[in-house]
PDB file of N, CA and C in Angstrom:
ATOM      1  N   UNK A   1      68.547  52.636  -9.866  1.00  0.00           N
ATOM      2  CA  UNK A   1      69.951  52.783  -9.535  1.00  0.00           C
ATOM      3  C   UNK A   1      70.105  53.975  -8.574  1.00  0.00           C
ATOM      4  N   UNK A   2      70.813  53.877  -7.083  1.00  0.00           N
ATOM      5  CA  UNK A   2      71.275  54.499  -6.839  1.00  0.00           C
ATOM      6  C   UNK A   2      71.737  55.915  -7.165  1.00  0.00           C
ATOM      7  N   UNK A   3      71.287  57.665  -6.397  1.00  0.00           N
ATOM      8  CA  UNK A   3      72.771  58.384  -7.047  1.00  0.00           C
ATOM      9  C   UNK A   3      73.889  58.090  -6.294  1.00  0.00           C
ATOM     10  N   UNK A   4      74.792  59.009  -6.943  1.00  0.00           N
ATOM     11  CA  UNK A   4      75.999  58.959  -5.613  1.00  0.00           C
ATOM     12  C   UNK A   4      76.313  60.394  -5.377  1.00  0.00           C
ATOM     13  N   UNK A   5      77.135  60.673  -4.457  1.00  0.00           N
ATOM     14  CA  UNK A   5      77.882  61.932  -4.134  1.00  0.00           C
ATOM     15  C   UNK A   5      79.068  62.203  -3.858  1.00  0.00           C
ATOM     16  N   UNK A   6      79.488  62.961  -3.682  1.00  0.00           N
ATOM     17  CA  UNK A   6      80.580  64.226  -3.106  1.00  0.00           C
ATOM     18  C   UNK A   6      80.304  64.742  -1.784  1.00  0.00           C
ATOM     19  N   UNK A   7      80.816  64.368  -0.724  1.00  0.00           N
ATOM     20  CA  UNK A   7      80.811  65.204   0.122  1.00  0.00           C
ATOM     21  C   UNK A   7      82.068  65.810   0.616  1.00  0.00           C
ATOM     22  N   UNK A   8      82.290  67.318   0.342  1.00  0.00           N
ATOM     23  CA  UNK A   8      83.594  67.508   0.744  1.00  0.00           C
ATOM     24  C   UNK A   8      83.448  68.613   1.819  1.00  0.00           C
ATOM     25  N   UNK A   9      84.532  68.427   2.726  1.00  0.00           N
ATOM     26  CA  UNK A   9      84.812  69.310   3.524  1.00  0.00           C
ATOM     27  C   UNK A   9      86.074  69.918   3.606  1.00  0.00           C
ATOM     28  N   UNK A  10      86.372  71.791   3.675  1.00  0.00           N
ATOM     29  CA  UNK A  10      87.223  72.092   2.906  1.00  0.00           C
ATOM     30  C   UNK A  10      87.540  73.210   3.893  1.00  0.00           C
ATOM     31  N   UNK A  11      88.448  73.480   4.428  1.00  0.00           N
ATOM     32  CA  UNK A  11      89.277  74.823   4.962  1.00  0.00           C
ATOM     33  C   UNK A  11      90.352  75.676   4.166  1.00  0.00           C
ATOM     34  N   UNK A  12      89.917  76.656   3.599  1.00  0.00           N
ATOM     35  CA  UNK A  12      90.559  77.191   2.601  1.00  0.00           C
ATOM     36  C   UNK A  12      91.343  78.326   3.273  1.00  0.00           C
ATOM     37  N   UNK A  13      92.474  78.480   2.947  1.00  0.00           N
ATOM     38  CA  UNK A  13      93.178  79.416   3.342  1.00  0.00           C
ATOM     39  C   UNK A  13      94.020  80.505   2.627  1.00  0.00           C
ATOM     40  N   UNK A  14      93.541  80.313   1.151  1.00  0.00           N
ATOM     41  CA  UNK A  14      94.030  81.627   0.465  1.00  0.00           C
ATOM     42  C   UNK A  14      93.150  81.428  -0.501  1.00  0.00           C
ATOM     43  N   UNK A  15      91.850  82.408  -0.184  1.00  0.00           N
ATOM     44  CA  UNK A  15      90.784  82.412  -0.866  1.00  0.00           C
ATOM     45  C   UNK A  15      90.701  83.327  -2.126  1.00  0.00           C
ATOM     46  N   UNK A  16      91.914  83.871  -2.343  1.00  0.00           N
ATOM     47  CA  UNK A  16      92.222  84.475  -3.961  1.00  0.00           C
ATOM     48  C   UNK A  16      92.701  83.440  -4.594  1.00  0.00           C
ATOM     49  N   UNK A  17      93.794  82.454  -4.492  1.00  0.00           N
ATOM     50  CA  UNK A  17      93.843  81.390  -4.893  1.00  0.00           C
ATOM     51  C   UNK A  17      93.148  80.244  -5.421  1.00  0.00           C
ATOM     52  N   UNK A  18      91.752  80.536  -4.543  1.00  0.00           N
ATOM     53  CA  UNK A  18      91.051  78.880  -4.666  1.00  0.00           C
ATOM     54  C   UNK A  18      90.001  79.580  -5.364  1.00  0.00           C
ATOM     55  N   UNK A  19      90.194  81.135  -5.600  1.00  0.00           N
ATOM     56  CA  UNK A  19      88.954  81.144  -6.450  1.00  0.00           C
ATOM     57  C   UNK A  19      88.636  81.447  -8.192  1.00  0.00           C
ATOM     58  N   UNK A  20      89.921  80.585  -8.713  1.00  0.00           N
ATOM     59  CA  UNK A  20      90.340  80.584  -9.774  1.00  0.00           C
ATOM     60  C   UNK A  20      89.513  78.826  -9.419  1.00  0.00           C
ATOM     61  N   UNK A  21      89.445  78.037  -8.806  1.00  0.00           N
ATOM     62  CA  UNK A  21      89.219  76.775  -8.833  1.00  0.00           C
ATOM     63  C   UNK A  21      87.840  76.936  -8.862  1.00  0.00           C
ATOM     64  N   UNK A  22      87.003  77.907  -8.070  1.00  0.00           N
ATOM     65  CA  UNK A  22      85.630  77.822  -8.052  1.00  0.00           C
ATOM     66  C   UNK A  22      85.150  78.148  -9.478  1.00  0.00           C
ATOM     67  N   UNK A  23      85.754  79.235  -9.870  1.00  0.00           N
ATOM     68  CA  UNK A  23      85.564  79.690 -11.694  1.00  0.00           C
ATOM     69  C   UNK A  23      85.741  78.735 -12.631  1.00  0.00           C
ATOM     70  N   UNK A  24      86.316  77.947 -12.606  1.00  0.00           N
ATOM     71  CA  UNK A  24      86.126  76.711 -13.244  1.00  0.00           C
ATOM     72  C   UNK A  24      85.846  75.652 -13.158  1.00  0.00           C
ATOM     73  N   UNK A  25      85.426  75.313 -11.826  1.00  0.00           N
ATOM     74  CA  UNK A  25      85.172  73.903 -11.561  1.00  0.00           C
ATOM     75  C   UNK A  25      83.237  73.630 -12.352  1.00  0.00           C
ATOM     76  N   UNK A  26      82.742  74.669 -12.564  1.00  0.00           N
ATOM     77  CA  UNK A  26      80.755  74.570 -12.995  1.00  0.00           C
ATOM     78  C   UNK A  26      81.215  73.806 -14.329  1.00  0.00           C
ATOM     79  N   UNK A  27      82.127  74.239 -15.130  1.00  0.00           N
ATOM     80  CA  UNK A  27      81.776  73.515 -16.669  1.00  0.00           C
ATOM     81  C   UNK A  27      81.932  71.800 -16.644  1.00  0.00           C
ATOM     82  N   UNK A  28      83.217  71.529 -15.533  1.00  0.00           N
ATOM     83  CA  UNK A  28      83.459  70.311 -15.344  1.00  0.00           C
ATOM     84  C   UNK A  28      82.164  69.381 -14.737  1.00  0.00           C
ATOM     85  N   UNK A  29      81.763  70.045 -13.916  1.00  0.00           N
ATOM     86  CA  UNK A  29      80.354  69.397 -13.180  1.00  0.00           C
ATOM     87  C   UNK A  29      79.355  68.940 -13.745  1.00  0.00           C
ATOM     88  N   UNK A  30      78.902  70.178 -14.735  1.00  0.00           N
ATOM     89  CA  UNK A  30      77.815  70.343 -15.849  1.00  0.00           C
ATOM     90  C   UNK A  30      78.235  69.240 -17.033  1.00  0.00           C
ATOM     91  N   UNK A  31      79.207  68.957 -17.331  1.00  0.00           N
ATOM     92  CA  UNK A  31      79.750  67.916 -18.129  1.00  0.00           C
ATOM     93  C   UNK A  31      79.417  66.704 -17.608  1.00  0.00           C
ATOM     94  N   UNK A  32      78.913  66.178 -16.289  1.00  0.00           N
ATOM     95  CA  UNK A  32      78.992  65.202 -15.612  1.00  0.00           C
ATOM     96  C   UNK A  32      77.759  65.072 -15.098  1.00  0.00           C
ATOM     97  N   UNK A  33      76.635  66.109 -15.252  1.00  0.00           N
ATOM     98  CA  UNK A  33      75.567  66.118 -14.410  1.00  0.00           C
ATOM     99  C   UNK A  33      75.210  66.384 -13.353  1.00  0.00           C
ATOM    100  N   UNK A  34      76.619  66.957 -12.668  1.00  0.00           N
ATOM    101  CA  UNK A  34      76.182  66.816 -10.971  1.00  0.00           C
ATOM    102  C   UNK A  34      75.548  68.176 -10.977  1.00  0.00           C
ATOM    103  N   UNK A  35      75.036  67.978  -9.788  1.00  0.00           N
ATOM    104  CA  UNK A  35      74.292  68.750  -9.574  1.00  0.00           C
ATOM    105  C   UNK A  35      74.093  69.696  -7.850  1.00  0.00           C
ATOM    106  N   UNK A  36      74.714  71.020  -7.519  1.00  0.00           N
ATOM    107  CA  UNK A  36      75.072  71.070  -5.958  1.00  0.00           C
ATOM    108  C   UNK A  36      74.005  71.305  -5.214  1.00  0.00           C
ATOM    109  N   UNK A  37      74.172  70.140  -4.327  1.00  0.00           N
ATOM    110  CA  UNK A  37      73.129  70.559  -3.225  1.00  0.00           C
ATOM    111  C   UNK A  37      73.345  70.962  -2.090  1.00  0.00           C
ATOM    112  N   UNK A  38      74.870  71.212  -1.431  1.00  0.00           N
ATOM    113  CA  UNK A  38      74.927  72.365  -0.551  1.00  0.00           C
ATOM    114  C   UNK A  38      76.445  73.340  -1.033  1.00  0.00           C
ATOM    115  N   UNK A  39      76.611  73.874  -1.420  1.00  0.00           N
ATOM    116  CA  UNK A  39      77.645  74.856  -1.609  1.00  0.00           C
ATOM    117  C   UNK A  39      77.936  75.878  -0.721  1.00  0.00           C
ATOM    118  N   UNK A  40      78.812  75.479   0.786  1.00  0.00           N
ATOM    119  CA  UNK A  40      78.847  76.585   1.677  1.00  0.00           C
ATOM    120  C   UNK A  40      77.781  76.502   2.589  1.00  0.00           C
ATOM    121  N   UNK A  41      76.982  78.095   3.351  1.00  0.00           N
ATOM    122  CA  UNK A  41      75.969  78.325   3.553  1.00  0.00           C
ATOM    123  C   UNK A  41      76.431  77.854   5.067  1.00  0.00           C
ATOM    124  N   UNK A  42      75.700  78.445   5.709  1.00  0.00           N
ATOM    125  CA  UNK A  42      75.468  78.346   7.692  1.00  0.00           C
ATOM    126  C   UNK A  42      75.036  76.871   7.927  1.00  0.00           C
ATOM    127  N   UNK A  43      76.369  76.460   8.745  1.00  0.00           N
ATOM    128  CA  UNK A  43      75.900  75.313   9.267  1.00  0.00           C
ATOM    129  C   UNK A  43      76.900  75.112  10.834  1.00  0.00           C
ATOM    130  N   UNK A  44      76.697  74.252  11.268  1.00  0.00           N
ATOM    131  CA  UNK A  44      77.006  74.232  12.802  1.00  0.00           C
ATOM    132  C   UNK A  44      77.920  72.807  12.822  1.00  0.00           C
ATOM    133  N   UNK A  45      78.756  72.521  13.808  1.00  0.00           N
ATOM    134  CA  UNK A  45      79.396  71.321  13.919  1.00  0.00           C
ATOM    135  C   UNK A  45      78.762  70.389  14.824  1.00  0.00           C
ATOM    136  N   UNK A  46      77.856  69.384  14.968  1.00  0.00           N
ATOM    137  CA  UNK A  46      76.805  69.275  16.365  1.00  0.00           C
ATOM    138  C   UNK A  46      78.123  68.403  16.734  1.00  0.00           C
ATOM    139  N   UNK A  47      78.636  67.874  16.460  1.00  0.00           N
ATOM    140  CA  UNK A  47      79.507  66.910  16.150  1.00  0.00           C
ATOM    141  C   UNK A  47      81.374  66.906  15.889  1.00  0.00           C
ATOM    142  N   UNK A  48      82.242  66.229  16.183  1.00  0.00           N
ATOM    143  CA  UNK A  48      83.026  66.489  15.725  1.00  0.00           C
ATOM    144  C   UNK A  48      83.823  67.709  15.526  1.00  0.00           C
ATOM    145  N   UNK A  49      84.413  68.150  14.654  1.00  0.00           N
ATOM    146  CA  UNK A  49      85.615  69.167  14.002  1.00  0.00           C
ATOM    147  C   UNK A  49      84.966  69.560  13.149  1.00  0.00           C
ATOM    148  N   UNK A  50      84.862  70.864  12.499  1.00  0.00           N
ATOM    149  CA  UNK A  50      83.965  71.567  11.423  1.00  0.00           C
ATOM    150  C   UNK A  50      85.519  71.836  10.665  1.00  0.00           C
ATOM    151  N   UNK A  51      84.798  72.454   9.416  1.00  0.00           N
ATOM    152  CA  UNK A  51      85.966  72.936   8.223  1.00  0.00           C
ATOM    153  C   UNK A  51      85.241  74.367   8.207  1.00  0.00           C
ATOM    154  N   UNK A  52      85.827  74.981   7.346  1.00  0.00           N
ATOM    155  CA  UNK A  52      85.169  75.996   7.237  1.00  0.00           C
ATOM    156  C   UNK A  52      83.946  76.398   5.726  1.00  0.00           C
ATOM    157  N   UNK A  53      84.505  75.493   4.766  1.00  0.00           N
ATOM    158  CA  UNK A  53      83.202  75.278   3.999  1.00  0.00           C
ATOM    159  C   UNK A  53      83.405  73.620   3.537  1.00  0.00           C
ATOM    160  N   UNK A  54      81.442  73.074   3.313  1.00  0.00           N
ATOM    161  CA  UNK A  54      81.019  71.813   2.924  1.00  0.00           C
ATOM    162  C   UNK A  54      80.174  71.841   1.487  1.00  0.00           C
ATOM    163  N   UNK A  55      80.884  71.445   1.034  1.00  0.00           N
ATOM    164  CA  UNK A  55      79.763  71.101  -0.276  1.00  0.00           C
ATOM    165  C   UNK A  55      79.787  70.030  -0.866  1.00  0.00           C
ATOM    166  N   UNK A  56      78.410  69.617  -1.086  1.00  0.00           N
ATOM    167  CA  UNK A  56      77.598  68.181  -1.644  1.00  0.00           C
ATOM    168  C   UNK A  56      76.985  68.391  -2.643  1.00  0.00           C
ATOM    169  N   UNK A  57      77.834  67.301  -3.426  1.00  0.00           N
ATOM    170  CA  UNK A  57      77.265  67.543  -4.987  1.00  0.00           C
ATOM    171  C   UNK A  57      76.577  65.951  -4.865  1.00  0.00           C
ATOM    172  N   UNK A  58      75.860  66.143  -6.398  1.00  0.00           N
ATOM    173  CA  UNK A  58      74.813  64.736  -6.534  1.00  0.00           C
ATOM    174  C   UNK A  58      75.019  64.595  -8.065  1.00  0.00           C
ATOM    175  N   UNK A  59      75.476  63.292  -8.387  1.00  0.00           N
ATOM    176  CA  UNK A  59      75.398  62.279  -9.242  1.00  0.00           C
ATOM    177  C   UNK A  59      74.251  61.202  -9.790  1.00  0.00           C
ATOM    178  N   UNK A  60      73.787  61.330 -11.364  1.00  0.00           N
ATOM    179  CA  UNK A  60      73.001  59.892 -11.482  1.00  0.00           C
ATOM    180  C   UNK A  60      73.546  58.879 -10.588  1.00  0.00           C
ATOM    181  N   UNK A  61      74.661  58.673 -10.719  1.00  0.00           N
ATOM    182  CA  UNK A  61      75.022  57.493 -10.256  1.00  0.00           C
ATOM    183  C   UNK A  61      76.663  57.168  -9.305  1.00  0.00           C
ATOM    184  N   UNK A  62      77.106  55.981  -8.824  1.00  0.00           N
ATOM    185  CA  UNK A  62      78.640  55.931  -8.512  1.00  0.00           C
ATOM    186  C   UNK A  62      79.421  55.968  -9.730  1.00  0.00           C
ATOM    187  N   UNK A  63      79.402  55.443 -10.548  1.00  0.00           N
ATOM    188  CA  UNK A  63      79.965  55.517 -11.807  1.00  0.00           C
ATOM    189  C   UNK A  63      80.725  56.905 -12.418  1.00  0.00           C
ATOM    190  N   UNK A  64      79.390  57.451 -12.384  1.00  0.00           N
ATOM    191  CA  UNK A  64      79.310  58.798 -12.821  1.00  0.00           C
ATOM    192  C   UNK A  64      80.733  59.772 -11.750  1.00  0.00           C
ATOM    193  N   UNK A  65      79.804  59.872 -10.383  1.00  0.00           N
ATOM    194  CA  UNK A  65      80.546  60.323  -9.381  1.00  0.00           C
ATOM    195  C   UNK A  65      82.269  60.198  -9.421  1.00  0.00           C
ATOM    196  N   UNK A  66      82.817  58.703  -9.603  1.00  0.00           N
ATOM    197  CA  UNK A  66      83.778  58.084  -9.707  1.00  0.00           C
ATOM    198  C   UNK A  66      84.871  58.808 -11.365  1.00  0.00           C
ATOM    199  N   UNK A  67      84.027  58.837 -12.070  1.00  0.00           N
ATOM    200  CA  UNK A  67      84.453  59.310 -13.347  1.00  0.00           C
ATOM    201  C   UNK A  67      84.707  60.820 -13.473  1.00  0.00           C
ATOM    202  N   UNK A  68      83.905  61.093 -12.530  1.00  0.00           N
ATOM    203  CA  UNK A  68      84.454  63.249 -12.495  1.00  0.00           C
ATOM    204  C   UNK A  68      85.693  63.422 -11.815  1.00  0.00           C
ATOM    205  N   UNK A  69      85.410  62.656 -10.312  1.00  0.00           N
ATOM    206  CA  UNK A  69      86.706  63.166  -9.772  1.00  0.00           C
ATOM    207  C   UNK A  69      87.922  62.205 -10.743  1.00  0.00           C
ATOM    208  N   UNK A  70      88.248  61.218 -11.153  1.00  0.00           N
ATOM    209  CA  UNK A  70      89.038  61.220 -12.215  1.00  0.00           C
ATOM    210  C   UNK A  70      89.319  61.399 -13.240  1.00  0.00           C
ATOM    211  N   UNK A  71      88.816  62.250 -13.437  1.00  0.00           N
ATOM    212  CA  UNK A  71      89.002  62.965 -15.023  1.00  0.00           C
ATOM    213  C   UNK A  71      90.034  63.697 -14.955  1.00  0.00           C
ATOM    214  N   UNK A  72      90.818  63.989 -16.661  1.00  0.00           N
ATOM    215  CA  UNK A  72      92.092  64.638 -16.785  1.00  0.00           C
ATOM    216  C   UNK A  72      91.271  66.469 -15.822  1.00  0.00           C
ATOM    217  N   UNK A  73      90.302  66.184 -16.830  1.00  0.00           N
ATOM    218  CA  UNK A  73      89.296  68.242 -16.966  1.00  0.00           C
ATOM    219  C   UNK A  73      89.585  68.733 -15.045  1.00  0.00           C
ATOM    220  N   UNK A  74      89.105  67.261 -14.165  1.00  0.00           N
ATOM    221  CA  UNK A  74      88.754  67.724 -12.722  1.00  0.00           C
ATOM    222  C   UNK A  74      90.196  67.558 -12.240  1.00  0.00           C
ATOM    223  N   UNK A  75      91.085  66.792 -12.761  1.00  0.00           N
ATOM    224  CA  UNK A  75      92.395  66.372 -11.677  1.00  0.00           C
ATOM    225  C   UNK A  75      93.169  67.619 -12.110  1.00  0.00           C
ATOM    226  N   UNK A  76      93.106  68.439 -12.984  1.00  0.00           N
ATOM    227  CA  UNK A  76      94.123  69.855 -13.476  1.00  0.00           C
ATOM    228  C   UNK A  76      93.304  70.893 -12.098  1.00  0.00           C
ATOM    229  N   UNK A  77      91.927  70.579 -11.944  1.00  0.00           N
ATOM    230  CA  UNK A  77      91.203  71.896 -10.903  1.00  0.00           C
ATOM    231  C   UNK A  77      91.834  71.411  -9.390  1.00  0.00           C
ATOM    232  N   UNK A  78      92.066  69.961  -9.258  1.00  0.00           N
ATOM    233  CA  UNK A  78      92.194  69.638  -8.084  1.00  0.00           C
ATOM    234  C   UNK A  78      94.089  69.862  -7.795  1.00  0.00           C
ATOM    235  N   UNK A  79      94.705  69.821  -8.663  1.00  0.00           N
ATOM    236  CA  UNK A  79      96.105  70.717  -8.905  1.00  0.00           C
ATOM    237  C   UNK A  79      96.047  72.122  -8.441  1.00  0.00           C
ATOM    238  N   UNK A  80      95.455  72.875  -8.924  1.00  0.00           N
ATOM    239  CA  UNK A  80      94.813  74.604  -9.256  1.00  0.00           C
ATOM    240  C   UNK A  80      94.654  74.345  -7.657  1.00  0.00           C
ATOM    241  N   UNK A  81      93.481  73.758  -7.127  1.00  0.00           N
ATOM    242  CA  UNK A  81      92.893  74.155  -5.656  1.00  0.00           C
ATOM    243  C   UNK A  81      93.677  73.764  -4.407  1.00  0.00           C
ATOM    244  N   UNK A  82      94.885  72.486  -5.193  1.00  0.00           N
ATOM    245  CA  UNK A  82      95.210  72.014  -3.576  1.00  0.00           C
ATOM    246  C   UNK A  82      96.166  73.434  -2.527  1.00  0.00           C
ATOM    247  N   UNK A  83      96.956  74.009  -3.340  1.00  0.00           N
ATOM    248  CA  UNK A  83      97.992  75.229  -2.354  1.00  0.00           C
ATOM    249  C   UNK A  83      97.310  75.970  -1.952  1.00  0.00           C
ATOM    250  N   UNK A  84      95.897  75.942  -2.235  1.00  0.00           N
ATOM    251  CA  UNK A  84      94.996  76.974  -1.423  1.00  0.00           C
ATOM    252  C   UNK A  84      94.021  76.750  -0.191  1.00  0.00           C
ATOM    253  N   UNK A  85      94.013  74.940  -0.491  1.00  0.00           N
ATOM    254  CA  UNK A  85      92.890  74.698   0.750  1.00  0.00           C
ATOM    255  C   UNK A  85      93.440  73.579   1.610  1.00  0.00           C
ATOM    256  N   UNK A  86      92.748  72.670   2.758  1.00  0.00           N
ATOM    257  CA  UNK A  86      92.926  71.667   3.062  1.00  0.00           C
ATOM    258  C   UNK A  86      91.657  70.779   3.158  1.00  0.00           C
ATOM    259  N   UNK A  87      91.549  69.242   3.032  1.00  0.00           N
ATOM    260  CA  UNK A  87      90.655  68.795   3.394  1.00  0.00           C
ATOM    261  C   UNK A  87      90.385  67.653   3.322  1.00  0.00           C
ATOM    262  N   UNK A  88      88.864  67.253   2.800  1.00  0.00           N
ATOM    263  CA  UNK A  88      88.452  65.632   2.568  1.00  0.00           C
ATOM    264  C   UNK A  88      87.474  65.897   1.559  1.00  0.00           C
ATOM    265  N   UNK A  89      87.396  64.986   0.565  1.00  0.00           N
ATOM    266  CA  UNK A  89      86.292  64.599  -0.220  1.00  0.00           C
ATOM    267  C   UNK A  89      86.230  63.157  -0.110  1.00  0.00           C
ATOM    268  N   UNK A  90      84.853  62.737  -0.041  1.00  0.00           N
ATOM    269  CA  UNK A  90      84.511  61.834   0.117  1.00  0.00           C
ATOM    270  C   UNK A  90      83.230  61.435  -1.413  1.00  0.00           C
ATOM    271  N   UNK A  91      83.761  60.040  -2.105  1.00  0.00           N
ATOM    272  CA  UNK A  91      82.458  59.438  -2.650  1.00  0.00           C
ATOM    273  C   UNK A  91      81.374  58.816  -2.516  1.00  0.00           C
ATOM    274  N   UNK A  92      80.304  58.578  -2.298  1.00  0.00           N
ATOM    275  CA  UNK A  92      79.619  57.891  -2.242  1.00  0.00           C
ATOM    276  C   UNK A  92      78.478  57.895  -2.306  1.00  0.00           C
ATOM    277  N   UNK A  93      77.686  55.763  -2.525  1.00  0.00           N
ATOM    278  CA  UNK A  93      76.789  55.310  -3.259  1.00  0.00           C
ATOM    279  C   UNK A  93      75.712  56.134  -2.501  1.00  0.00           C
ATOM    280  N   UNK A  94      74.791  56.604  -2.924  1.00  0.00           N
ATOM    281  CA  UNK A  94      73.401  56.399  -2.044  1.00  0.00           C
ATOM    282  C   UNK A  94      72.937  55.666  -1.580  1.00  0.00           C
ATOM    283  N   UNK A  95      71.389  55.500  -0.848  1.00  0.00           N
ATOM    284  CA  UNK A  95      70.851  54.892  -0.322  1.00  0.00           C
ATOM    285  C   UNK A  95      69.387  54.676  -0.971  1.00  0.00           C
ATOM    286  N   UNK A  96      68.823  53.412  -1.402  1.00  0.00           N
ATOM    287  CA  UNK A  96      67.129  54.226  -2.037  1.00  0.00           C
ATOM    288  C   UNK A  96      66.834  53.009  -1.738  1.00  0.00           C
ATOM    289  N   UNK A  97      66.870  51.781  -0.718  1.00  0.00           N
ATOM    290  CA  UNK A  97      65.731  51.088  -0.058  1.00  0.00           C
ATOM    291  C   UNK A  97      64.945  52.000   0.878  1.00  0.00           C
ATOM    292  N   UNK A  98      64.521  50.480   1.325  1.00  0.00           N
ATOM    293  CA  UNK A  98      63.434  50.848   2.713  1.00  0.00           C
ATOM    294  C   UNK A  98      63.944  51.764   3.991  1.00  0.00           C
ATOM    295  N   UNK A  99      63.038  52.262   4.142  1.00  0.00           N
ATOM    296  CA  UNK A  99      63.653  53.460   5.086  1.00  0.00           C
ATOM    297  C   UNK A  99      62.818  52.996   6.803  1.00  0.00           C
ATOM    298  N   UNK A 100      63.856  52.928   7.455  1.00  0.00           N
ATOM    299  CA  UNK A 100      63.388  52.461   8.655  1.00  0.00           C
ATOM    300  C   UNK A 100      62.349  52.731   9.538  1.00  0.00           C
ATOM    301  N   UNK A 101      61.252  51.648   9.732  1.00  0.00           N
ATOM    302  CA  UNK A 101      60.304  52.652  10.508  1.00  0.00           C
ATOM    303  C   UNK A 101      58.718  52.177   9.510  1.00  0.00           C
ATOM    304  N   UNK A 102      59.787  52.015   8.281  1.00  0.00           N
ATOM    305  CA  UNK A 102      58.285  52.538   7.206  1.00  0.00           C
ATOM    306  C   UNK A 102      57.803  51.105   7.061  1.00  0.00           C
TER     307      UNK A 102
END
């Protein structure tokens, strides 16, 4: 099975605000399994419009993925975080066929 993810991209603009959301958002995650694989950190726009922070979380599965961001626990953090930031989160399935080439 597939994992799935989170990819969000996030411009925060009252970073005393949103960081009542970062303080609580680990127990909700950890409840769910995910697990972050980029939180922030130097990156470049090669492409497109940048935000000012990206983070990608990882899921066993879509299911899983699908079930955090609707949860009562995550939709009270996503209340808490929205007057502080702007952005996109995005879900989705992975990929674990054949990889092109191979």
């Amino acid at each position: 099975m597939a994992k799935a993810y989170w990819i969000a991209r996030i411009d925060v603009h009252n970073m005393d605000g949103y960081k009542d959301y970062v303080a609580q958002n680990g127990a909700v995650f950890a409840a769910f399994g995910a697990k972050f694989l980029v939180r922030g950190g130097q990156h470049e726009a090669a492409e497109g419009t940048a935000r000012s922070r990206n983070v990608v979380l990882e899921f066993k599965d879509y299911a899983t993925a699908q079930a955090c961001y609707h949860s009562p626990e995550y939709q009270r953090l996503v209340a808490m975080r929205a007057p502080h930031s702007d952005g996109e989160l995005v879900i989705i399935e992975g990929y674990d066929g054949a990889q092109p080439g191979a």
